[in-house]
N, C-alpha and C. Protein backbone atom coordinates (compact mmCIF):
# COMPACT_ATOMS: atom_id res chain seq x y z
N UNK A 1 -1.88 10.96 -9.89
CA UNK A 1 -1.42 9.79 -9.17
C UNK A 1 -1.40 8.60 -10.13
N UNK A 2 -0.70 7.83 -9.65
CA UNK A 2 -0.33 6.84 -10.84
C UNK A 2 -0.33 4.89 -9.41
N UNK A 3 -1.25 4.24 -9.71
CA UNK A 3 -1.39 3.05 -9.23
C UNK A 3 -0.77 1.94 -9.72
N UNK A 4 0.19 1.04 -8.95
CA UNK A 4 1.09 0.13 -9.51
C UNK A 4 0.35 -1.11 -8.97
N UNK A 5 -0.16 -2.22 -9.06
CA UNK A 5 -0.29 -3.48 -8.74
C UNK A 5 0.83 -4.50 -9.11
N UNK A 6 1.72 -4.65 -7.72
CA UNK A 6 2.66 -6.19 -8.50
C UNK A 6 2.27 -7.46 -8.10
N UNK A 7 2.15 -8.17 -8.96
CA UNK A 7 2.29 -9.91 -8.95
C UNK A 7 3.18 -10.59 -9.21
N UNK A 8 3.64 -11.15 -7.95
CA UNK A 8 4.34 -12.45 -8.14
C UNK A 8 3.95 -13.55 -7.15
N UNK A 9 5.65 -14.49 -6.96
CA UNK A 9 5.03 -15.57 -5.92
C UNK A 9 5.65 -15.52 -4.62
N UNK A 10 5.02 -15.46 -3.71
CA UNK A 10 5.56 -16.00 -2.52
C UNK A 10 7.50 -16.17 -2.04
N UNK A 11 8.51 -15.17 -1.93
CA UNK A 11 9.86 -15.35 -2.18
C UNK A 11 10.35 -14.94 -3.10
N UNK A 12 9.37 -14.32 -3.77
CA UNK A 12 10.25 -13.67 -5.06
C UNK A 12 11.15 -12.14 -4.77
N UNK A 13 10.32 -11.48 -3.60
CA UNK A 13 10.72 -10.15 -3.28
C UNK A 13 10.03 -9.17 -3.70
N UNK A 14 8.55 -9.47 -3.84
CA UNK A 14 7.84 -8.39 -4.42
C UNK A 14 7.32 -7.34 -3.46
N UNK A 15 7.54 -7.70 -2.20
CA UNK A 15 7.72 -6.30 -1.11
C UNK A 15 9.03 -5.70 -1.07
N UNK A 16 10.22 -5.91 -1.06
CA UNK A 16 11.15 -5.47 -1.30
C UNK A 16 10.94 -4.41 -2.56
N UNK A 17 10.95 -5.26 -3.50
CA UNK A 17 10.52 -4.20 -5.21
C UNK A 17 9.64 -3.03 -4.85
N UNK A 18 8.41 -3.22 -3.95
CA UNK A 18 7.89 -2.33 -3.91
C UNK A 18 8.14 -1.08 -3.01
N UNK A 19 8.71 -1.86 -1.61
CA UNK A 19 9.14 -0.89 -0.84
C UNK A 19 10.29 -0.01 -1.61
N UNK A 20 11.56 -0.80 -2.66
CA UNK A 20 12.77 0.32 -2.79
C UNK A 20 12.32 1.16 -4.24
N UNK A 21 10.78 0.85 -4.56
CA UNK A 21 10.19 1.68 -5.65
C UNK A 21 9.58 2.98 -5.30
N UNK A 22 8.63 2.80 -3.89
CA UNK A 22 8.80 3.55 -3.29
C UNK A 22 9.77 5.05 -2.59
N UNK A 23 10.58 4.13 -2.12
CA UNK A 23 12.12 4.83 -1.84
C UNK A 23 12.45 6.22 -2.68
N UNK A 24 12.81 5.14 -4.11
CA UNK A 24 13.53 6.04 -5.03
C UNK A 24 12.26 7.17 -5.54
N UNK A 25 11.08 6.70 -5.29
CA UNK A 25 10.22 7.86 -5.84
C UNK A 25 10.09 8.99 -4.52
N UNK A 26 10.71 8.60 -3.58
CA UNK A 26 10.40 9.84 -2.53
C UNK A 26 12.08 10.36 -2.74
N UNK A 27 12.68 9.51 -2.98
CA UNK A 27 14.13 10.68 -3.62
C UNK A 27 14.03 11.78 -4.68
N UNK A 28 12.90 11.25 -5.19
CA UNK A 28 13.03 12.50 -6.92
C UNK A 28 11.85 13.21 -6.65
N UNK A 29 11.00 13.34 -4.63
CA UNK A 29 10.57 14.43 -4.46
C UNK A 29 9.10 14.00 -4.85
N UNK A 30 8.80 12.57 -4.75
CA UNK A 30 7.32 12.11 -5.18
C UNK A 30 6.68 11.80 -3.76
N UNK A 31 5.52 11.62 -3.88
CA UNK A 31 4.54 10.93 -2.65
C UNK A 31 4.83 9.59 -3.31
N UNK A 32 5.11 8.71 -1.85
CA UNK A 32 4.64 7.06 -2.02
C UNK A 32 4.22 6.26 -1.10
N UNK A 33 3.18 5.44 -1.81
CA UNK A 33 2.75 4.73 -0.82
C UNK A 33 2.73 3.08 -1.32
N UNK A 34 3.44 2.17 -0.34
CA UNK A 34 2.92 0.97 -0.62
C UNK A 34 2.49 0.25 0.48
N UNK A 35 1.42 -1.27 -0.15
CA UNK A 35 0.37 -1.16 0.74
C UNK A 35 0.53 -3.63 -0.13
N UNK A 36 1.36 -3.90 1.01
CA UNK A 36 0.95 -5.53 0.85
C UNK A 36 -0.34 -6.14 0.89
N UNK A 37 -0.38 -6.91 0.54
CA UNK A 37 -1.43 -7.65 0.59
C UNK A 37 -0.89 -9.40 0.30
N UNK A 38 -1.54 -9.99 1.42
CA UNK A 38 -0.70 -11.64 1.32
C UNK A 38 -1.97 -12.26 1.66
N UNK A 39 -2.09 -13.54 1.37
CA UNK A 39 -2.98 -14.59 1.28
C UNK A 39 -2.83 -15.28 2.36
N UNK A 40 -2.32 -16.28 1.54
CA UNK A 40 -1.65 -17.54 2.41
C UNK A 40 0.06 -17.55 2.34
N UNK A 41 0.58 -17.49 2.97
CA UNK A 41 2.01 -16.92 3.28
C UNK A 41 2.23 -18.17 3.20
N UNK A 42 2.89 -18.24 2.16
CA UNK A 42 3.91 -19.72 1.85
C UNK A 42 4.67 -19.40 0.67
N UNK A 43 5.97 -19.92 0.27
CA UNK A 43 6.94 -19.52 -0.43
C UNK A 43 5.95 -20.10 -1.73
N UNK A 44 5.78 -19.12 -2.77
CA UNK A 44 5.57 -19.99 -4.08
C UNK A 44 3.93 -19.49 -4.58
N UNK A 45 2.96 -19.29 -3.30
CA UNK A 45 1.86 -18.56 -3.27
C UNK A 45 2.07 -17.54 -4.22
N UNK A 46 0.48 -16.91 -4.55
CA UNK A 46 0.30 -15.70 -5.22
C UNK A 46 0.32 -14.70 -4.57
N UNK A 47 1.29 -13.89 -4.49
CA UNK A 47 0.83 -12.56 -3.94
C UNK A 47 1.37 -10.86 -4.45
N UNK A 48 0.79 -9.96 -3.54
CA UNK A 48 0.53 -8.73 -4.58
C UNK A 48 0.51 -7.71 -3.72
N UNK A 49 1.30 -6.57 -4.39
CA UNK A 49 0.94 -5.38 -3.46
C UNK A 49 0.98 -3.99 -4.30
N UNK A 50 0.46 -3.31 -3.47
CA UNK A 50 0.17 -2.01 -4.22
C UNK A 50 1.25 -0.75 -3.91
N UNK A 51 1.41 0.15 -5.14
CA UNK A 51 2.41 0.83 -5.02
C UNK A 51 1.36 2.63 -5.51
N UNK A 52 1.53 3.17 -4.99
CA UNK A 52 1.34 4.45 -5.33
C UNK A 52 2.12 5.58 -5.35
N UNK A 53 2.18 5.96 -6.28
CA UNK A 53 3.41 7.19 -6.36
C UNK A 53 2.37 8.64 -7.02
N UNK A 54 3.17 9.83 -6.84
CA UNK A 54 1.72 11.14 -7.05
C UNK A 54 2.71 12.22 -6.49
N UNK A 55 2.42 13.07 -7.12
CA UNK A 55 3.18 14.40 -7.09
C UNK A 55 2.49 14.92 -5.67
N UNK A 56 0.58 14.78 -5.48
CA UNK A 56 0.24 15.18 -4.61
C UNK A 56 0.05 14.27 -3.71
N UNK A 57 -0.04 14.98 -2.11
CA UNK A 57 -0.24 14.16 -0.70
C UNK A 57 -1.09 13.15 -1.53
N UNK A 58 -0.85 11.69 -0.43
CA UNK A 58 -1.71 10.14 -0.99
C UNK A 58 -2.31 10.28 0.10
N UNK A 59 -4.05 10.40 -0.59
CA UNK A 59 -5.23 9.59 0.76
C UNK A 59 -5.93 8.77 0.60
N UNK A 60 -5.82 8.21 -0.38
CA UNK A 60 -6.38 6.76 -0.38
C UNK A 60 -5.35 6.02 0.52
N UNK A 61 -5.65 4.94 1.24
CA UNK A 61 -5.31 3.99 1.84
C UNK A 61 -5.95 2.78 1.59
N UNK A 62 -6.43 2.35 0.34
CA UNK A 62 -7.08 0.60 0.33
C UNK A 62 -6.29 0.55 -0.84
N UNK A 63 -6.46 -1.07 -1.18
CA UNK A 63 -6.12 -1.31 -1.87
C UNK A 63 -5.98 -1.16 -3.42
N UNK A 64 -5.63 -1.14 -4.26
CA UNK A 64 -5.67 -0.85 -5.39
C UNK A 64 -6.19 -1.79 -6.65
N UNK A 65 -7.70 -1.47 -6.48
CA UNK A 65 -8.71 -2.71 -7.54
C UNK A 65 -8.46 -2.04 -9.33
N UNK A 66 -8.09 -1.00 -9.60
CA UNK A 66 -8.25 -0.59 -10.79
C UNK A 66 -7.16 0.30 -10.67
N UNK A 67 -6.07 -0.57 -10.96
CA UNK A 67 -3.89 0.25 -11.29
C UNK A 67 -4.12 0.78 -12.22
N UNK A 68 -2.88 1.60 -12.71
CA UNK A 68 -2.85 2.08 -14.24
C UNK A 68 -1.95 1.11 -14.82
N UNK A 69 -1.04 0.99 -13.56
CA UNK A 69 0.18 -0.54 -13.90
C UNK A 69 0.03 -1.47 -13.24
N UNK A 70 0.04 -2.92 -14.23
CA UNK A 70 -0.12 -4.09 -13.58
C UNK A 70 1.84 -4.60 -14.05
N UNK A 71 2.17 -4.79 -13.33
CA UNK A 71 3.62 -5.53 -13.24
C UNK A 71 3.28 -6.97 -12.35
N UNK A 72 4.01 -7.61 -13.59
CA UNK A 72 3.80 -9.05 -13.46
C UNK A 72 5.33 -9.77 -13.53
N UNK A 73 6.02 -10.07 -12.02
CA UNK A 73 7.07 -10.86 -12.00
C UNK A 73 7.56 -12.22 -13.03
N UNK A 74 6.08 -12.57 -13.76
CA UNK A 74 6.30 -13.66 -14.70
C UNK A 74 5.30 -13.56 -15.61
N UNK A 75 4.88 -13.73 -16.98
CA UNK A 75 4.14 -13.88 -17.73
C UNK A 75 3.20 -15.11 -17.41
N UNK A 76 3.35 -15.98 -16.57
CA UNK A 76 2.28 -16.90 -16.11
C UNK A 76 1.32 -16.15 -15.27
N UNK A 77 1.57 -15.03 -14.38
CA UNK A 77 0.70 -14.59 -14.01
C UNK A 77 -0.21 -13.74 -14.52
N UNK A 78 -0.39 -13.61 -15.55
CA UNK A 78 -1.35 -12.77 -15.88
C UNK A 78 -2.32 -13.19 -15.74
N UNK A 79 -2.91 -14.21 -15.46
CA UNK A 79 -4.37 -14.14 -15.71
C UNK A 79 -4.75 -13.76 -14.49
N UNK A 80 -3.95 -13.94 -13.14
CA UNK A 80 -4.37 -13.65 -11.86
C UNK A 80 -4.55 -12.33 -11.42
N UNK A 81 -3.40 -11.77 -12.26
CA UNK A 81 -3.28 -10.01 -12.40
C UNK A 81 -5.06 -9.91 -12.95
N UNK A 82 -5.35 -9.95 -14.31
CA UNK A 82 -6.57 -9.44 -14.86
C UNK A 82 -7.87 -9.81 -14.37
N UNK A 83 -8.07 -10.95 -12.98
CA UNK A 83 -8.85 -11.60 -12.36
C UNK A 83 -9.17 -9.95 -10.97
N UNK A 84 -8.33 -9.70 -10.98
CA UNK A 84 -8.13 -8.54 -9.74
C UNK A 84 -8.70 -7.28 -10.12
N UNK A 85 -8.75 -6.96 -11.62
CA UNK A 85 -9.68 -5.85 -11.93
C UNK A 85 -7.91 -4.74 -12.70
N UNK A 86 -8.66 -4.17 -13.56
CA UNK A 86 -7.85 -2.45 -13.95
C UNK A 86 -8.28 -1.83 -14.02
N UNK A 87 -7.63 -0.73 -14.55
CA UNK A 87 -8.31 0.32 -15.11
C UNK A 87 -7.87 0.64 -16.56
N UNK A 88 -8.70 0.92 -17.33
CA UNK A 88 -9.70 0.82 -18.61
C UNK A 88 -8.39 1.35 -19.32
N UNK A 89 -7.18 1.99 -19.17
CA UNK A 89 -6.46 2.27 -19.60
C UNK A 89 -4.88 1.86 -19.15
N UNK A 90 -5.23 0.61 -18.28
CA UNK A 90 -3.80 0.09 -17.71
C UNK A 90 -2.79 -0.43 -18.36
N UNK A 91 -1.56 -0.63 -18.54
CA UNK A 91 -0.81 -0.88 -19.14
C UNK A 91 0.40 -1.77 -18.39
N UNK A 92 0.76 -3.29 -19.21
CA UNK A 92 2.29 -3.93 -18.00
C UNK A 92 3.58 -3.54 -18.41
N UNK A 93 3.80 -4.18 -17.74
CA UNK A 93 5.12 -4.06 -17.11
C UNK A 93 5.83 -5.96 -16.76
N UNK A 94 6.01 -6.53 -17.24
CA UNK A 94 6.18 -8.28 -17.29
C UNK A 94 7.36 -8.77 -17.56
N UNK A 95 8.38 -9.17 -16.40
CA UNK A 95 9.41 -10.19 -16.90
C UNK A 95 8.87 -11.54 -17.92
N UNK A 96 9.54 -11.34 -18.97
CA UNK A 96 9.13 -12.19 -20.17
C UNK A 96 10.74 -12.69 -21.25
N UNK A 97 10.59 -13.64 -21.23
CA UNK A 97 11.58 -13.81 -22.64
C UNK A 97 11.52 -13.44 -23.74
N UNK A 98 10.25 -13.20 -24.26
CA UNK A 98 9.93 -12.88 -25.73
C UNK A 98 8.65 -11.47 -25.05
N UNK A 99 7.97 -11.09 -26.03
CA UNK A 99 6.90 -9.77 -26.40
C UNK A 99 5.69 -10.66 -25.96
N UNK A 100 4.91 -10.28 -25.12
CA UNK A 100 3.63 -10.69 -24.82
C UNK A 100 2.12 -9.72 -25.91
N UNK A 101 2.03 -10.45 -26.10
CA UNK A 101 0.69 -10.63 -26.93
C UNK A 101 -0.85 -10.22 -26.32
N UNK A 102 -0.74 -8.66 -26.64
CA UNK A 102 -1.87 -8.57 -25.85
C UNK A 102 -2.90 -7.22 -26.43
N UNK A 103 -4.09 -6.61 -26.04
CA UNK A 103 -4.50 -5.54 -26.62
C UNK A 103 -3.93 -4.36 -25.84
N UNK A 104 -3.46 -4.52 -24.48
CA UNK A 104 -2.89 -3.18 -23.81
C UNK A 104 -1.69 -3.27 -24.12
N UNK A 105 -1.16 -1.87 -23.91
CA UNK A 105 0.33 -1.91 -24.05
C UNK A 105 0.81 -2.40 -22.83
N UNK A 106 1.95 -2.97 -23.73
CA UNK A 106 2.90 -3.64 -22.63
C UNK A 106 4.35 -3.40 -22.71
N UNK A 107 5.30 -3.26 -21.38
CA UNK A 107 6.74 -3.15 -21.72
C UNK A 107 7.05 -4.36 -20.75
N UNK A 108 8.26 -5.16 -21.83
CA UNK A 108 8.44 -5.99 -20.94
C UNK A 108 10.28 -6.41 -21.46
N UNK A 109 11.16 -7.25 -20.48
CA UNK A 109 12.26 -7.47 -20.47
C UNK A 109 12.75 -8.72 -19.89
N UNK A 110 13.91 -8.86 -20.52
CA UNK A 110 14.02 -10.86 -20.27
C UNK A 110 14.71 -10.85 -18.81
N UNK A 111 13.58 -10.40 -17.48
CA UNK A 111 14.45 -10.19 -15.70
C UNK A 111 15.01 -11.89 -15.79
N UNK A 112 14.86 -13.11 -16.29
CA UNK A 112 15.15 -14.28 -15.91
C UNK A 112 17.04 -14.11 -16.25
N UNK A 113 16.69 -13.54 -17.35
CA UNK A 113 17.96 -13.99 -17.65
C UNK A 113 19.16 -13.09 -17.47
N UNK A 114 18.64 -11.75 -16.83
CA UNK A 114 19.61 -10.68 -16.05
C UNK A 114 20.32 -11.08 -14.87
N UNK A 115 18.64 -12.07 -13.93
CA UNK A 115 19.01 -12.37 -12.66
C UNK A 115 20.30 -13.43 -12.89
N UNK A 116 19.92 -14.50 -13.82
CA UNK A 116 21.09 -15.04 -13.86
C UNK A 116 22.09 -14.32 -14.48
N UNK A 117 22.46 -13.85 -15.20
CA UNK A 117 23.83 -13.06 -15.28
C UNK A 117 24.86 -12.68 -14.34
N UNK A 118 23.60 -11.97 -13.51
CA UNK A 118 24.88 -11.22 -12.27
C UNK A 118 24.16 -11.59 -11.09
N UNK A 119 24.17 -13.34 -10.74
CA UNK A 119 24.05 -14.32 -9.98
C UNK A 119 23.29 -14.31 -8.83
N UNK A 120 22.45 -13.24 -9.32
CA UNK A 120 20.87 -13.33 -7.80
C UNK A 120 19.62 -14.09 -8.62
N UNK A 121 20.32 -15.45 -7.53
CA UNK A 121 19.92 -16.33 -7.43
C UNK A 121 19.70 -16.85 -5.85
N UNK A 122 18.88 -17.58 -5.57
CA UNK A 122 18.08 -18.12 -4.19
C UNK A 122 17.73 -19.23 -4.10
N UNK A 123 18.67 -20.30 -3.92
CA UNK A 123 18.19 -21.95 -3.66
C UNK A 123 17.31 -21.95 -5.18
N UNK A 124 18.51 -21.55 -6.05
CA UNK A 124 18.24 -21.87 -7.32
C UNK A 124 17.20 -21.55 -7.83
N UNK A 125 16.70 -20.47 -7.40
CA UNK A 125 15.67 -19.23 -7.71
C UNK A 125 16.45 -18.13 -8.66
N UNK A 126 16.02 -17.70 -9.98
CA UNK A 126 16.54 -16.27 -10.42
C UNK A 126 15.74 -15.51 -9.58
N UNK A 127 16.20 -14.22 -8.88
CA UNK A 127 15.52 -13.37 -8.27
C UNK A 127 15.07 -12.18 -9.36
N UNK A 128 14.03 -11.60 -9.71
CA UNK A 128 13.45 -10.69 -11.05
C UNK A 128 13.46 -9.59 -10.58
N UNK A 129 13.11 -9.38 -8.89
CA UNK A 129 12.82 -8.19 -8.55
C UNK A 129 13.57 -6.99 -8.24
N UNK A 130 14.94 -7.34 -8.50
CA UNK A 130 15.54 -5.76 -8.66
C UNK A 130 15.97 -5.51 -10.22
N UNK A 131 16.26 -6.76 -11.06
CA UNK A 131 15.58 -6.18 -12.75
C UNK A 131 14.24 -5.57 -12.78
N UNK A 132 13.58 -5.59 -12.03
CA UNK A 132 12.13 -5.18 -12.60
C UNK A 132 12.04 -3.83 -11.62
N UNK A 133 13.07 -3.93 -10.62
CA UNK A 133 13.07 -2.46 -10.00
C UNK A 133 13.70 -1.35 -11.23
N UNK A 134 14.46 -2.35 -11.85
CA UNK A 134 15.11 -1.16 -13.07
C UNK A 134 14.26 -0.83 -14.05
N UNK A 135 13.59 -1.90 -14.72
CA UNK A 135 12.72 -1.61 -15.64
C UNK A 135 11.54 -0.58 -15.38
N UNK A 136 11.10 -0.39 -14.06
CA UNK A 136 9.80 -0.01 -13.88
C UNK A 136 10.41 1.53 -13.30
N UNK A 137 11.98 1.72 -13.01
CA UNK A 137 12.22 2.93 -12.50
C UNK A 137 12.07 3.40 -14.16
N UNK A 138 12.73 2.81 -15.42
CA UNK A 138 12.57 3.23 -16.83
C UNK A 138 11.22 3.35 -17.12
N UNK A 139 10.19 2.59 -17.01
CA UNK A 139 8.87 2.97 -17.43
C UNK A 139 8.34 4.34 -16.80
N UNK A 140 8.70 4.37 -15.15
CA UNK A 140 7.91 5.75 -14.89
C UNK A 140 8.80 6.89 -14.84
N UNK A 141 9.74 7.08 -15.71
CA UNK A 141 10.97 7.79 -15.62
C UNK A 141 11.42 8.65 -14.53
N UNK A 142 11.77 7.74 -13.79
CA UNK A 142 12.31 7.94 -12.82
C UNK A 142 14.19 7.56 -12.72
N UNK A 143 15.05 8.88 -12.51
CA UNK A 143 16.01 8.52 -12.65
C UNK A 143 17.16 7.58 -11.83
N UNK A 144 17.97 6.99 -13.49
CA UNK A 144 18.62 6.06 -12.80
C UNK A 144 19.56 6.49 -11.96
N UNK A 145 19.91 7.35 -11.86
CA UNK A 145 21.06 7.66 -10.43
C UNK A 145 20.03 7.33 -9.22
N UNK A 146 19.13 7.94 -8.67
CA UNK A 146 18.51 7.73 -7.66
C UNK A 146 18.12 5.90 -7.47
N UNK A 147 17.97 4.96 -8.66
CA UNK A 147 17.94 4.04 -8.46
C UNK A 147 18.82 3.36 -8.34
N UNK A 148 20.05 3.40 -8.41
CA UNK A 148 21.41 3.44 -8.35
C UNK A 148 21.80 3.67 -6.70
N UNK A 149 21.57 5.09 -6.12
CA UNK A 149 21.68 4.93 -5.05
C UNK A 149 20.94 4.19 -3.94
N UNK A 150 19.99 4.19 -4.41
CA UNK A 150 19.03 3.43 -3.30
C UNK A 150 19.40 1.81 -3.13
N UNK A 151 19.84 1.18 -3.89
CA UNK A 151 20.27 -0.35 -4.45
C UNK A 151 21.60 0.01 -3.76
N UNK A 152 22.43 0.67 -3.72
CA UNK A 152 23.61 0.41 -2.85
C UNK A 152 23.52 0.98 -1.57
N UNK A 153 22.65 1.76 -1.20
CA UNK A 153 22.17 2.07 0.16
C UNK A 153 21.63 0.38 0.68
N UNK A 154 20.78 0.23 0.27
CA UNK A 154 20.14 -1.62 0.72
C UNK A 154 21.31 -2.63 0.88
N UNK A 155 22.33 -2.66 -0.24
CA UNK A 155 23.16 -3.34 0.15
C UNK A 155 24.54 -2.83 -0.46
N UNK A 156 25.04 -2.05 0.80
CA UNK A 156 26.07 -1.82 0.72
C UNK A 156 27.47 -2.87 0.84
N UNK A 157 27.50 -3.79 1.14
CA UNK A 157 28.29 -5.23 0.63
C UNK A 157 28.40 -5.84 -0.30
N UNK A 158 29.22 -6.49 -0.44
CA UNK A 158 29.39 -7.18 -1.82
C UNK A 158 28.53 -7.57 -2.90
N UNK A 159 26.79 -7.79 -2.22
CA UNK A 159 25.55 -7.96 -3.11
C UNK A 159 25.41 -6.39 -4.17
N UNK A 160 26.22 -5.32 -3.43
CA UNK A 160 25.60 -4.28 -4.30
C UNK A 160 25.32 -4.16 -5.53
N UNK A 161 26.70 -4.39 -5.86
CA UNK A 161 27.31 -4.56 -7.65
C UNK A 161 26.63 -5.18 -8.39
N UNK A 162 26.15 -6.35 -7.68
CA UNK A 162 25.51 -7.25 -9.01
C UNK A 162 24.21 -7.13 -9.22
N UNK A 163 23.39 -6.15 -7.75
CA UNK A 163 21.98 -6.03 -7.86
C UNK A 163 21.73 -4.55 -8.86
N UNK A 164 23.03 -3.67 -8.58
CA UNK A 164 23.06 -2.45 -9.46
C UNK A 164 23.29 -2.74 -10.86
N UNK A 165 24.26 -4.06 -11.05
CA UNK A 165 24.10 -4.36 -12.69
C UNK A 165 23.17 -4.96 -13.40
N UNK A 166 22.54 -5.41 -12.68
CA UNK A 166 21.08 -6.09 -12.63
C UNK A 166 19.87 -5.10 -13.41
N UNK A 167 19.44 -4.44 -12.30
CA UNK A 167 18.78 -3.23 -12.52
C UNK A 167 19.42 -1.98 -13.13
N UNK A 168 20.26 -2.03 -13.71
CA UNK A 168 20.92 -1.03 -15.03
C UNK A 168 20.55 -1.78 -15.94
N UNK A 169 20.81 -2.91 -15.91
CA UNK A 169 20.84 -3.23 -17.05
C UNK A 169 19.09 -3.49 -17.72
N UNK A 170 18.28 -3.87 -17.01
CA UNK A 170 17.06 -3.89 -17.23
C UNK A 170 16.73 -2.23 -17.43
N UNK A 171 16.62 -1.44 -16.80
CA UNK A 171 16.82 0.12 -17.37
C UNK A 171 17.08 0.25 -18.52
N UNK A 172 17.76 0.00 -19.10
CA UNK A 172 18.59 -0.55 -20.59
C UNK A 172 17.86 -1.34 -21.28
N UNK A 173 17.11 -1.69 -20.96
CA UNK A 173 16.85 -3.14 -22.12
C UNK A 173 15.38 -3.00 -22.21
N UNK A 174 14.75 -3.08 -20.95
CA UNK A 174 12.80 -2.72 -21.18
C UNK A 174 12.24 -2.00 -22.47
N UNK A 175 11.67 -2.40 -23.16
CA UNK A 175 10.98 -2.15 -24.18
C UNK A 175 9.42 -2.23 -24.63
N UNK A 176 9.14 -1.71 -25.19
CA UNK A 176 7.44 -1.71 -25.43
C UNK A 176 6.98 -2.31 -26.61
């Protein structure tokens, strides 16, 4: 089994990310489980939820104090991520402009500047979280057709295209 912790803020879509991470891992025949967790519910807040994916049935049901992956919607959050606890061998996953600087490994990709590309954007918000649905379907290799379909299953309207070029293209680009 493999434990995902995401952080972001409040509106970013980090239940969405997790729920269609989910998704695509029960397409390629995985167990998943995700599991929110919210504070204070206000746009902009910290918040975080847990993702579990596992070849075998999932019985844990709490939360996830020690991930193997910490994915971090922004490189400002890290310190809130490492305040929450890992495990001794965890590794990110971080929308970043440049390489973050750190002793764990990290893969990370510029989601700011994808979202703006192919214009998911939100009252002048870049939205990160379906770049980082791509990146993180590339980290746990999980294939991109199935992430592909699931992104035009969600929005089969005109949003499709640009959330599928979005998350291809972060697929593409994530690096370690």
């Amino acid at each position: 089994m493999i434990e995902l912790r995401i952080h972001g803020r409040g509106g970013q879509g980090v239940v969405t990310l997790a729920e269609m991470l989910a998704q695509i891992a029960l397409a390629a025949g995985k167990n998943a489980q995700t599991m929110p967790f919210f504070g204070v519910e206000r746009r902009g807040a910290n918040v975080k939820t847990s993702v579990r994916l596992s070849d075998e049935p999932i019985k844990n049901r709490s939360q996830s104090t020690t991930p193997d992956v910490l994915v971090l919607m922004h490189a400002n959050l890290f310190d809130a991520a490492m305040a929450d606890g890992e495990h001794a061998d965890a590794y990110f996953v971080i929308s970043s402009t440049e390489p973050v600087q750190m002793q764990q490994k990290c893969w990370y990709f510029d989601g700011i500047s994808i979202a703006l590309e192919n214009d998911l954007v939100v009252d002048g918000e870049p939205y990160v979280n379906i770049p980082m649905l791509g990146a993180l379907c590339k980290v746990l290799d999980l294939p991109k057709e199935l992430m592909i379909e699931q992104i035009s299953k969600k929005w089969s309207d005109k949003r499709g295209l640009p959330n599928v070029r979005a998350a291809t293209k972060a697929y593409e680009t994530v690096t370690a």
